[in-house]
PDB file of N, CA and C in Angstrom:
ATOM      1  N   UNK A   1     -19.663 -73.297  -7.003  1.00  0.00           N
ATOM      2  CA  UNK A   1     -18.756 -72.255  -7.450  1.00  0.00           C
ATOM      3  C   UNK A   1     -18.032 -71.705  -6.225  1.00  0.00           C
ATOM      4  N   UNK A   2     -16.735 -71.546  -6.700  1.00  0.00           N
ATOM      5  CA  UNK A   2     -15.676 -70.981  -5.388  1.00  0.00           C
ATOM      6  C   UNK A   2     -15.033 -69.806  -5.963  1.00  0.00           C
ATOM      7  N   UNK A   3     -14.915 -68.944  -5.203  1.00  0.00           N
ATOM      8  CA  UNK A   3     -14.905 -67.229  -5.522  1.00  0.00           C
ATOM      9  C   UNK A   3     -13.466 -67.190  -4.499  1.00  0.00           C
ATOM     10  N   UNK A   4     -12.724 -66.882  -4.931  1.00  0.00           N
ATOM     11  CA  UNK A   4     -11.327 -66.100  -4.479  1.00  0.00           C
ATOM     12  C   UNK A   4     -11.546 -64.863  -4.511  1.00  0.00           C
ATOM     13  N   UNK A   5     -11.284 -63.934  -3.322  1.00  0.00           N
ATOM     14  CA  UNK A   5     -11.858 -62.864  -2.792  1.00  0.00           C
ATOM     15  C   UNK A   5     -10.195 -62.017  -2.384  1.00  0.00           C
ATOM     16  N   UNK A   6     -10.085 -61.167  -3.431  1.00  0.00           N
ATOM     17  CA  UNK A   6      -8.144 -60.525  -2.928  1.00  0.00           C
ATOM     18  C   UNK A   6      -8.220 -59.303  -2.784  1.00  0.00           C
ATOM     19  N   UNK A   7      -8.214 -58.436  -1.878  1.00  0.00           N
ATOM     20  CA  UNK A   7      -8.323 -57.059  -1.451  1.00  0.00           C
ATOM     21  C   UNK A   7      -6.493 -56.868  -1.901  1.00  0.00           C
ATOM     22  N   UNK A   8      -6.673 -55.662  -2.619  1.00  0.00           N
ATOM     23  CA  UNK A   8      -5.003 -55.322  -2.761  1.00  0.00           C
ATOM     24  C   UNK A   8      -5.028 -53.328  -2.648  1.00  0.00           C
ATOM     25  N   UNK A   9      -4.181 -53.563  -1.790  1.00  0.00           N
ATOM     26  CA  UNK A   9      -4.003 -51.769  -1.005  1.00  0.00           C
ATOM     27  C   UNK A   9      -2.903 -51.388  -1.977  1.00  0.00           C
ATOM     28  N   UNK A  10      -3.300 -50.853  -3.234  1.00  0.00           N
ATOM     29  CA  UNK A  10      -2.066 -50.683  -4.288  1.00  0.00           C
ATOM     30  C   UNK A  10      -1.419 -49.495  -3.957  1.00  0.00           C
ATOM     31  N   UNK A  11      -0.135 -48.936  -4.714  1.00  0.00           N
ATOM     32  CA  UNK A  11       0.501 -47.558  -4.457  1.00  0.00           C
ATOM     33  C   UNK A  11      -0.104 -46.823  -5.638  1.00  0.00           C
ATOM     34  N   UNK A  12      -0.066 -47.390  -6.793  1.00  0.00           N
ATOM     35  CA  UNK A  12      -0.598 -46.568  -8.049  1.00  0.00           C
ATOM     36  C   UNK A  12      -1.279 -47.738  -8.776  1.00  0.00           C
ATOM     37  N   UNK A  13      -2.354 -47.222  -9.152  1.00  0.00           N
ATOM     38  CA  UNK A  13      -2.975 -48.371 -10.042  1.00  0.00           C
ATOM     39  C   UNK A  13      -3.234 -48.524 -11.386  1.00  0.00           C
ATOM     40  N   UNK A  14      -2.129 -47.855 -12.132  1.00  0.00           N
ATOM     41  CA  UNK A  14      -1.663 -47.985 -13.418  1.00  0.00           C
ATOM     42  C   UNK A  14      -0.762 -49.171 -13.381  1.00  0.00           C
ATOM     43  N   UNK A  15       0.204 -49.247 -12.597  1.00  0.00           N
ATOM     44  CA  UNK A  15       1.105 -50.324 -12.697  1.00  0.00           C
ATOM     45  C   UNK A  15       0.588 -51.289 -12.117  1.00  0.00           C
ATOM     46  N   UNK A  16      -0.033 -51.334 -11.100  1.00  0.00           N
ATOM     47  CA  UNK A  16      -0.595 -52.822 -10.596  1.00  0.00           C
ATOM     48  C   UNK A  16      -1.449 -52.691 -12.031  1.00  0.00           C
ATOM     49  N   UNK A  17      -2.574 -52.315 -12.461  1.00  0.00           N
ATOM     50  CA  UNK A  17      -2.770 -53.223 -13.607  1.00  0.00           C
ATOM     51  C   UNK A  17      -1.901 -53.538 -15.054  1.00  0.00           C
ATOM     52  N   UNK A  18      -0.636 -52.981 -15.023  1.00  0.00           N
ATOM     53  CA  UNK A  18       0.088 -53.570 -15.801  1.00  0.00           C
ATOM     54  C   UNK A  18      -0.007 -54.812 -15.464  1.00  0.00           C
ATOM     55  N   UNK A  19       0.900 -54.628 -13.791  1.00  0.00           N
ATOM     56  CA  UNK A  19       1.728 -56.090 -13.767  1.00  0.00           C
ATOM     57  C   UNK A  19       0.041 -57.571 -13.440  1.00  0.00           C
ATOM     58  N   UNK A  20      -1.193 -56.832 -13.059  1.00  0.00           N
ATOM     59  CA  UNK A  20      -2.357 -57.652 -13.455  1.00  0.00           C
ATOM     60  C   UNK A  20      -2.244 -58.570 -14.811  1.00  0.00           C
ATOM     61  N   UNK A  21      -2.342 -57.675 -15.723  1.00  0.00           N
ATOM     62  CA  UNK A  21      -2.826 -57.977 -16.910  1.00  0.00           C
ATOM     63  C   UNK A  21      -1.637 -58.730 -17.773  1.00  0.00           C
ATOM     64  N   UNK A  22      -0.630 -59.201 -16.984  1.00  0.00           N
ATOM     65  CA  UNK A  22       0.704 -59.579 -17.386  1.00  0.00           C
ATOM     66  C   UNK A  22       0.527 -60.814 -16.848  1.00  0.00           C
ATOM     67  N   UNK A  23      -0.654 -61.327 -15.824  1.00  0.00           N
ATOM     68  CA  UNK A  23      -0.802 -62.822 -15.461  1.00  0.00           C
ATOM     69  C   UNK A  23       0.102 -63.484 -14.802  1.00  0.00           C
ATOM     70  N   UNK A  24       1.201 -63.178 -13.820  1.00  0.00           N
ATOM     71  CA  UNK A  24       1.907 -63.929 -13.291  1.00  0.00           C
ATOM     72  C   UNK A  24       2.012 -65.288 -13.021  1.00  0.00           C
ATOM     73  N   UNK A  25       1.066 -65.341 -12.419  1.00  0.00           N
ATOM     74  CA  UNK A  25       0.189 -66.745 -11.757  1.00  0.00           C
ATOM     75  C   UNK A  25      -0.268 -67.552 -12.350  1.00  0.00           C
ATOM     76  N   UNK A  26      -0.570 -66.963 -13.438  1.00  0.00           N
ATOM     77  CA  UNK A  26      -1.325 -67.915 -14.711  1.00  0.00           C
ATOM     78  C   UNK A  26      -2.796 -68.033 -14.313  1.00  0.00           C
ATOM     79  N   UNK A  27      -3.822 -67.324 -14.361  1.00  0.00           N
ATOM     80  CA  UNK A  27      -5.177 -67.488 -13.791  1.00  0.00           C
ATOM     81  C   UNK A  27      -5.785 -68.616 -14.589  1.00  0.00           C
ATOM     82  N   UNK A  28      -5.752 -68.508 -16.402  1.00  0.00           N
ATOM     83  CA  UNK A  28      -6.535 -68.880 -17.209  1.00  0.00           C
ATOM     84  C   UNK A  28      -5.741 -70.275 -16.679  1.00  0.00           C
ATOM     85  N   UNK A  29      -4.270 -70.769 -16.894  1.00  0.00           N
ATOM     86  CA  UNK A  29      -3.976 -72.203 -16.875  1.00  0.00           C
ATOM     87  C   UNK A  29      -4.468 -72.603 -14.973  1.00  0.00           C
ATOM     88  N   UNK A  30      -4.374 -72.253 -14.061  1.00  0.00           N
ATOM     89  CA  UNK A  30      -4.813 -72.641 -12.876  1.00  0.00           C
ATOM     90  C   UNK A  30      -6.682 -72.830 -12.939  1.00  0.00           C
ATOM     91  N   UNK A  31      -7.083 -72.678 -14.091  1.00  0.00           N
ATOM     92  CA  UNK A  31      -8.558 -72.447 -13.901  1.00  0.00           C
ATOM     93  C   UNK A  31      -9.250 -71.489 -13.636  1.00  0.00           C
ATOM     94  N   UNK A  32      -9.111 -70.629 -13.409  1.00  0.00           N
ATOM     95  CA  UNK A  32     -10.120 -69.270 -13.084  1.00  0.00           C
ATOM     96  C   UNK A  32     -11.175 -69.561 -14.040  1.00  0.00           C
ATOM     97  N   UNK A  33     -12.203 -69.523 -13.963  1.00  0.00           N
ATOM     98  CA  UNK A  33     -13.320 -69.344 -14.934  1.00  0.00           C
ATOM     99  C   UNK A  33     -13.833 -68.002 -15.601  1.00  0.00           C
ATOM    100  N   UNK A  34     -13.515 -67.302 -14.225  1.00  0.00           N
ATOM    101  CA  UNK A  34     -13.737 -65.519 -14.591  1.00  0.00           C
ATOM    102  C   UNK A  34     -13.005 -65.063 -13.799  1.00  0.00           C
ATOM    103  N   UNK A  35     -12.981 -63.406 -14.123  1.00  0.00           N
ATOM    104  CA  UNK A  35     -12.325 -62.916 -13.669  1.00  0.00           C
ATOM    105  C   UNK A  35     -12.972 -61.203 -13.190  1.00  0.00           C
ATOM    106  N   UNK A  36     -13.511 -61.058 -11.981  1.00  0.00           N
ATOM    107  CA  UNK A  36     -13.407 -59.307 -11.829  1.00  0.00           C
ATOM    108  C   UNK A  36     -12.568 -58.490 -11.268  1.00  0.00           C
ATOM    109  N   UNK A  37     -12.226 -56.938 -11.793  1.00  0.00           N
ATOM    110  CA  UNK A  37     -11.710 -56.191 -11.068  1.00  0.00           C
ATOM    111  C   UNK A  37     -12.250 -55.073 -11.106  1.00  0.00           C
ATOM    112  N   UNK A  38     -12.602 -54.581  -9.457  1.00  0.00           N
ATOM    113  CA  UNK A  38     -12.917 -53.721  -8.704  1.00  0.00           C
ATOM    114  C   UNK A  38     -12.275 -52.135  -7.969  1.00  0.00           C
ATOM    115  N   UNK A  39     -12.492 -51.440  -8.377  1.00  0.00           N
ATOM    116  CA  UNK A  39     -11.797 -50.427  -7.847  1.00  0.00           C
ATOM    117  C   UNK A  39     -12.517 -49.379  -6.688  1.00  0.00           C
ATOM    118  N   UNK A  40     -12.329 -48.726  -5.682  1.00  0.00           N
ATOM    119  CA  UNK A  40     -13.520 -48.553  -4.805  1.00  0.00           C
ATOM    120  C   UNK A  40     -13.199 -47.187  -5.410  1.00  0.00           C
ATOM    121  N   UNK A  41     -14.828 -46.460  -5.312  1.00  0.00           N
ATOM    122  CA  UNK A  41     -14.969 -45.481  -5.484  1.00  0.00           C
ATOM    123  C   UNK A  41     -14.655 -44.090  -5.278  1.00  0.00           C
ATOM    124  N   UNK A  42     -14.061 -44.392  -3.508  1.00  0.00           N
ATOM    125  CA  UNK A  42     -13.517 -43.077  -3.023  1.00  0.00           C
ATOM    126  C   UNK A  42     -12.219 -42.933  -2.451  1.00  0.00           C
ATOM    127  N   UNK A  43     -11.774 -44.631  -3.025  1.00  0.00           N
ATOM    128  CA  UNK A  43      -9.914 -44.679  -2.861  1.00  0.00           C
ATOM    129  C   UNK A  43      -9.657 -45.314  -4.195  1.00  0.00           C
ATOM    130  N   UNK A  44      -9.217 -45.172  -5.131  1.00  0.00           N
ATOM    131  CA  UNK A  44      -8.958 -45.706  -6.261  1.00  0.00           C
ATOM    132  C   UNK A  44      -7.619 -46.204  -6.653  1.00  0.00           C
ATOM    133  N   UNK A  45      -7.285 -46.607  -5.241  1.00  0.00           N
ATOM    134  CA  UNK A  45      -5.799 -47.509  -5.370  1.00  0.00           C
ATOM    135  C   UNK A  45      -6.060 -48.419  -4.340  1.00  0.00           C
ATOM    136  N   UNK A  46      -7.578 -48.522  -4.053  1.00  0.00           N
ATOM    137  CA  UNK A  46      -7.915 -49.896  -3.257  1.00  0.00           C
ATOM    138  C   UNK A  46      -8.576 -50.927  -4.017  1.00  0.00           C
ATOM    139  N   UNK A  47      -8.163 -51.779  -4.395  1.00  0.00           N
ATOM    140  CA  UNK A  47      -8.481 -52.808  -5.756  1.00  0.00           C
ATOM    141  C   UNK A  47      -9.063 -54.011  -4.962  1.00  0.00           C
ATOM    142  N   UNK A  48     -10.021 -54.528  -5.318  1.00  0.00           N
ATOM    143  CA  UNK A  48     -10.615 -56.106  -5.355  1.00  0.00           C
ATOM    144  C   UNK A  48     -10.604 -56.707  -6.689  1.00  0.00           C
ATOM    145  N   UNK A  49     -10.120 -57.647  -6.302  1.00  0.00           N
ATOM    146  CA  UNK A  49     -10.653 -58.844  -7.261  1.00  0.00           C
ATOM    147  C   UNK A  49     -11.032 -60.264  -7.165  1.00  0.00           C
ATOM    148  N   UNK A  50     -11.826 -60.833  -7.831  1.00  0.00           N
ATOM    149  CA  UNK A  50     -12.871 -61.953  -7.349  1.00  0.00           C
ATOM    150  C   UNK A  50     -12.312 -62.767  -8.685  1.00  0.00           C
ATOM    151  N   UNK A  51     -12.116 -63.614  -8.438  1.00  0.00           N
ATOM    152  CA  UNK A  51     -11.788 -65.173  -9.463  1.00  0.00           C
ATOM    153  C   UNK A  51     -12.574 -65.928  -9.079  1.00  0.00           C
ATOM    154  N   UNK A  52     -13.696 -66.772 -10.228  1.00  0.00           N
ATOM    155  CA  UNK A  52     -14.310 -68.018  -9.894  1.00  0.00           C
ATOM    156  C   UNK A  52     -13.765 -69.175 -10.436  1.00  0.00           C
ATOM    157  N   UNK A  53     -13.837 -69.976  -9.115  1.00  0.00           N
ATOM    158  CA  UNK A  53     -13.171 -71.695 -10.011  1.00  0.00           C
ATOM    159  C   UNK A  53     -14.206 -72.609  -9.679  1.00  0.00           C
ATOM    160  N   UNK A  54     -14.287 -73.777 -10.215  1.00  0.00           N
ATOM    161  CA  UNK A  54     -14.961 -74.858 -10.153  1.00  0.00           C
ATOM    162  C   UNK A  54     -15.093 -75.118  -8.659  1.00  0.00           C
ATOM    163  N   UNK A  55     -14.132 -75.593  -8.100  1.00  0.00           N
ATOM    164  CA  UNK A  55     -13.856 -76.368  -6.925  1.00  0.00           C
ATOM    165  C   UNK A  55     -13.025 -75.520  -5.653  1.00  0.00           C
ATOM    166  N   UNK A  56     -12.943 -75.658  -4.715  1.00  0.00           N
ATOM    167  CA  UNK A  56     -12.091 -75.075  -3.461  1.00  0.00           C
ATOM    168  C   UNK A  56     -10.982 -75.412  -3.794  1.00  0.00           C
ATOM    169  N   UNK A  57     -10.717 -76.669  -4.312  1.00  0.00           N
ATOM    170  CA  UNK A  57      -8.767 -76.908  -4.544  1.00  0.00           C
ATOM    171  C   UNK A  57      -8.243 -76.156  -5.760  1.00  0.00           C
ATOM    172  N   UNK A  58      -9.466 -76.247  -6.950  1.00  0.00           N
ATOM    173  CA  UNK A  58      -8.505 -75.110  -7.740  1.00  0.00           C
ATOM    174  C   UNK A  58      -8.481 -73.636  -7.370  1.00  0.00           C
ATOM    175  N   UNK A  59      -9.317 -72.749  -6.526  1.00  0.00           N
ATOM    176  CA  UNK A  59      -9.116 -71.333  -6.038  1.00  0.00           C
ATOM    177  C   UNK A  59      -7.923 -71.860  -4.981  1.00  0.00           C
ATOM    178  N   UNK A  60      -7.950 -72.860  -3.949  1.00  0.00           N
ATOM    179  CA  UNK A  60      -6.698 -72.959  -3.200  1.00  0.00           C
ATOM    180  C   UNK A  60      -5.376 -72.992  -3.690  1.00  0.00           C
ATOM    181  N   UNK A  61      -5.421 -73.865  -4.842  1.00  0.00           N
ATOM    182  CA  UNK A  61      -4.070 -74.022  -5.273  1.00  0.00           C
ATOM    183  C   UNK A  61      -3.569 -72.642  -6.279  1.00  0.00           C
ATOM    184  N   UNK A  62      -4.794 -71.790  -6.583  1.00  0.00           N
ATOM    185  CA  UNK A  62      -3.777 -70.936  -7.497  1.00  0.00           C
ATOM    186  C   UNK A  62      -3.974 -69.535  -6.578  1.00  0.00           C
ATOM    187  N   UNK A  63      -4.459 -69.270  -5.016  1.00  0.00           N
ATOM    188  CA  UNK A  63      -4.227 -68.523  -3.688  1.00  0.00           C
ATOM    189  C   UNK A  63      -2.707 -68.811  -3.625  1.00  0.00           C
ATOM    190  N   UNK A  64      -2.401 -70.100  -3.665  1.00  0.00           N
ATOM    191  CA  UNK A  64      -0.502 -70.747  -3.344  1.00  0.00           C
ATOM    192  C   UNK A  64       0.255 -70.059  -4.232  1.00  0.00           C
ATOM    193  N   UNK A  65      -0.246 -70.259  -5.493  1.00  0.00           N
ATOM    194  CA  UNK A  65       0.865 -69.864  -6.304  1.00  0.00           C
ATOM    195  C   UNK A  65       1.083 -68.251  -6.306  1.00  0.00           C
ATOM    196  N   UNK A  66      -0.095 -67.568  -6.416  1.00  0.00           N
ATOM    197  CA  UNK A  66       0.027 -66.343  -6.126  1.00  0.00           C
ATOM    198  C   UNK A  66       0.747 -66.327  -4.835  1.00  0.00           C
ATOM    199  N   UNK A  67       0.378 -66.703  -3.692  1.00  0.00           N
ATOM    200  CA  UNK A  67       1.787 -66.345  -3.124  1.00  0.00           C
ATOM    201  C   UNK A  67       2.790 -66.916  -2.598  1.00  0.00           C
ATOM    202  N   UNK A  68       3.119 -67.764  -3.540  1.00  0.00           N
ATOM    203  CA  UNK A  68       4.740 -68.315  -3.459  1.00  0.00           C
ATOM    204  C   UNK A  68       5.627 -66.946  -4.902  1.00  0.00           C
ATOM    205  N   UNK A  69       4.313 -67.295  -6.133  1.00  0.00           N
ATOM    206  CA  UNK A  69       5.226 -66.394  -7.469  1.00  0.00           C
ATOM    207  C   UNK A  69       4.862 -65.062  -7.099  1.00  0.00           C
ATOM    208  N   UNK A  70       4.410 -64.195  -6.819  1.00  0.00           N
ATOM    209  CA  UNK A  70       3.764 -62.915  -6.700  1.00  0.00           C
ATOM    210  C   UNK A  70       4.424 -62.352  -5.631  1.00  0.00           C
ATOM    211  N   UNK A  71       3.395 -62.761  -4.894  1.00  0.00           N
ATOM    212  CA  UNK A  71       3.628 -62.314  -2.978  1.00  0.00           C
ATOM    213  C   UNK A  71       4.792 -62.157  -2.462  1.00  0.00           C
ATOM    214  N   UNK A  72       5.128 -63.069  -2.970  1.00  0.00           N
ATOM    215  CA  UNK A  72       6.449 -63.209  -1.811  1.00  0.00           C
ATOM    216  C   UNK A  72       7.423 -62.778  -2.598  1.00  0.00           C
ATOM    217  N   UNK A  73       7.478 -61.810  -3.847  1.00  0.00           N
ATOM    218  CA  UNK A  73       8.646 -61.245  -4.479  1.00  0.00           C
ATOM    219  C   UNK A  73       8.667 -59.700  -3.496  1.00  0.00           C
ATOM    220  N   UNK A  74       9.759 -59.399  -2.977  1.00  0.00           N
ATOM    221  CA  UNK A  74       9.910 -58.207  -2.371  1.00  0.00           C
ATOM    222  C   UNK A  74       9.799 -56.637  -3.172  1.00  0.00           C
ATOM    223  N   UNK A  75      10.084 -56.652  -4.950  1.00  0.00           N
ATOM    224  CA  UNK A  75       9.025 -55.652  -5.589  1.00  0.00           C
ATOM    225  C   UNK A  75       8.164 -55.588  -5.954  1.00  0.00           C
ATOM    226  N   UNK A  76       6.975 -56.979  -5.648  1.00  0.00           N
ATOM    227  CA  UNK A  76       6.042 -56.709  -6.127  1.00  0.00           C
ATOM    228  C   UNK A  76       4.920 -55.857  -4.477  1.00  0.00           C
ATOM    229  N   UNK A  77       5.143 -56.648  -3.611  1.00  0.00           N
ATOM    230  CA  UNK A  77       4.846 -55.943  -1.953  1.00  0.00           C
ATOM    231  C   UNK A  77       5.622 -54.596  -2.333  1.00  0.00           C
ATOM    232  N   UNK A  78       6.924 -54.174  -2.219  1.00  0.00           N
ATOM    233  CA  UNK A  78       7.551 -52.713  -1.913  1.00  0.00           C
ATOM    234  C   UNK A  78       6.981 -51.667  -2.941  1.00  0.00           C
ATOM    235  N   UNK A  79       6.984 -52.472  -4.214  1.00  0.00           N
ATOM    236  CA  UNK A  79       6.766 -51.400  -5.130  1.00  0.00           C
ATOM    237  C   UNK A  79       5.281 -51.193  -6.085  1.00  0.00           C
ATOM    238  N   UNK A  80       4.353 -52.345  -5.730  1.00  0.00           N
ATOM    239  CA  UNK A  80       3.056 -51.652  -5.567  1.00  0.00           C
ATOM    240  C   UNK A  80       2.416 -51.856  -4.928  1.00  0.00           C
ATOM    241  N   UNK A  81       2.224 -52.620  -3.658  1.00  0.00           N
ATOM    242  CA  UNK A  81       1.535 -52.636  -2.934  1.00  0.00           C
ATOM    243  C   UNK A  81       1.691 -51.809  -1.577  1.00  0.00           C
ATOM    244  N   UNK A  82       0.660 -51.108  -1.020  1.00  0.00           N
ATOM    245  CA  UNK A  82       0.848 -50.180   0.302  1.00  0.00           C
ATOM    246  C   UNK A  82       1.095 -51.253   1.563  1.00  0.00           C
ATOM    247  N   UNK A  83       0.500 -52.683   1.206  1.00  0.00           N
ATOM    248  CA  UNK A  83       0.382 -53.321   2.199  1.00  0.00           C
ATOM    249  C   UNK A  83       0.091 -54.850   1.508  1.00  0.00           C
ATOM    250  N   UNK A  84       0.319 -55.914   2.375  1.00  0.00           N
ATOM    251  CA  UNK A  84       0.352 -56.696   2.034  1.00  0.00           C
ATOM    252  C   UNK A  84      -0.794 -56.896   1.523  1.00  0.00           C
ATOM    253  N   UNK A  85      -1.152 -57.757   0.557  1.00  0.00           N
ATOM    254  CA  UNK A  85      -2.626 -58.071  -0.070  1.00  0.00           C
ATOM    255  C   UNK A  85      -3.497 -59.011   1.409  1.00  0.00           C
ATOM    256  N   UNK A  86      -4.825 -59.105   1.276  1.00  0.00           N
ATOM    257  CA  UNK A  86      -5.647 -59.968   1.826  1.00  0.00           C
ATOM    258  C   UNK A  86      -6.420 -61.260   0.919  1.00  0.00           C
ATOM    259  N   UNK A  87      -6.538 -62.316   1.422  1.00  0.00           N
ATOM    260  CA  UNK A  87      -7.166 -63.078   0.474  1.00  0.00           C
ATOM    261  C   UNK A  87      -8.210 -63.870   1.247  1.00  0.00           C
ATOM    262  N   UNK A  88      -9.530 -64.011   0.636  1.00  0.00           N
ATOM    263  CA  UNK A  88     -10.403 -65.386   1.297  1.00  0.00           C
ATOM    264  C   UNK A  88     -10.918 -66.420   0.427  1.00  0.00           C
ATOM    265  N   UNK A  89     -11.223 -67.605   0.614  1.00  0.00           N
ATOM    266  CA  UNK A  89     -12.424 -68.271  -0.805  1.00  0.00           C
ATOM    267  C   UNK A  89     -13.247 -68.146  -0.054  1.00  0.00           C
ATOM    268  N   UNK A  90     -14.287 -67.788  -1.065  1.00  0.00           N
ATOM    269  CA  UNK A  90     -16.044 -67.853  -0.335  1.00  0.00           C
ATOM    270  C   UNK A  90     -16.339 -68.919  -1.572  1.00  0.00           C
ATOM    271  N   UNK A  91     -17.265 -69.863  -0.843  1.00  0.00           N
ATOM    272  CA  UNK A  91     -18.399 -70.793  -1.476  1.00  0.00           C
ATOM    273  C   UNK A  91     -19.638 -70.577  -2.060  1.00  0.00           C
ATOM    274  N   UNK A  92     -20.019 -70.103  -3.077  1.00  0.00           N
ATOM    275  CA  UNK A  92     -21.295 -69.663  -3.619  1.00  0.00           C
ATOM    276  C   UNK A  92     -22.348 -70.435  -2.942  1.00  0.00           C
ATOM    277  N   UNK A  93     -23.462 -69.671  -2.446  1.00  0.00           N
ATOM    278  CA  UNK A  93     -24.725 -70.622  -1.800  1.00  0.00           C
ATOM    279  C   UNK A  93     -26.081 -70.736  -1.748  1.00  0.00           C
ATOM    280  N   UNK A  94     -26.105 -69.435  -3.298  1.00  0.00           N
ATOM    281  CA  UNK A  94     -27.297 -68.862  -3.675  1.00  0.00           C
ATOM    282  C   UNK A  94     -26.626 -67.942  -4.322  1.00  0.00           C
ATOM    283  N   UNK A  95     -28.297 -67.523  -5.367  1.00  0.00           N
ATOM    284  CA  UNK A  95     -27.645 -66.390  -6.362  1.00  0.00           C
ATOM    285  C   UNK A  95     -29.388 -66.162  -6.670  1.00  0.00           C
ATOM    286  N   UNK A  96     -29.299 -64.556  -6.545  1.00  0.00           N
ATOM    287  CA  UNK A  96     -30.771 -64.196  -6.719  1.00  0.00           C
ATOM    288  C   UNK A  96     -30.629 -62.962  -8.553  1.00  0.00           C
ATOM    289  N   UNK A  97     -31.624 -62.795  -9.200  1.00  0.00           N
ATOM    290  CA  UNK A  97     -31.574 -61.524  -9.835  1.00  0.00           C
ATOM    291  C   UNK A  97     -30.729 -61.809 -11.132  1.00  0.00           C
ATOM    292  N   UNK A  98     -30.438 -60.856 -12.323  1.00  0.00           N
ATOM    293  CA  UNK A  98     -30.150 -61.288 -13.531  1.00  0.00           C
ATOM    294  C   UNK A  98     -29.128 -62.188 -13.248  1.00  0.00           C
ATOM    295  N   UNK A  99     -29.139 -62.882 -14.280  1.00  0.00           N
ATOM    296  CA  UNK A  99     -27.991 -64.509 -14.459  1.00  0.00           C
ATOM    297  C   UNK A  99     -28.662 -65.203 -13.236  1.00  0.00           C
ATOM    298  N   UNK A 100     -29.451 -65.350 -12.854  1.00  0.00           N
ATOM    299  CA  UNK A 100     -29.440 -66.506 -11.690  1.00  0.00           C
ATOM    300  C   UNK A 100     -29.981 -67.840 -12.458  1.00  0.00           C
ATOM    301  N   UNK A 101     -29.741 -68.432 -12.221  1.00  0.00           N
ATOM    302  CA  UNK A 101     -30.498 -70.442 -12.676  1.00  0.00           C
ATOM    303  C   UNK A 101     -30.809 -70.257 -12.354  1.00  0.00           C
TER     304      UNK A 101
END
């Protein structure tokens, strides 16, 4: 399992989860298997979200599309994001505690 890891420094987080929940990118057709979103507790316009895919090439290839379609539109950076987003894949390598195999 490969986990796409996207820190996003939003301006308001009513509209970033509009334009979330509006799928740009297409998560479900790129494969995502799941999907979380995170909001931190004592900034609540600092958002994570974690996508799991099968493989490293499908979290890689839909990291691209997010930012070729997303990213790189100049209102979606100016007008909700404080800052550019961050992204990593992490490789699952263990899993302890409820749901574990």
């Amino acid at each position: 399992m490969f986990t796409l890891q996207i820190s996003y420094p939003v301006r308001d987080y009513g509209a970033f989860k509009e334009a979330f929940d509006s799928d740009p990118a297409g998560r479900a057709a790129s494969g995502a298997r799941s999907v979380r979103l995170f909001r931190d507790t004592d900034d609540q316009n600092s958002v994570a979200v974690l996508l799991d895919f099968d493989t490293k090439e499908a979290a890689t290839g839909f990291l691209d599309r997010l930012r070729t379609m997303v990213w790189d539109k100049p209102e979606v950076i100016g007008q909700l994001m404080a800052a550019p987003p961050t992204a990593r894949i992490l490789e699952e390598v263990g899993r302890e505690g409820q749901g574990a195999g």
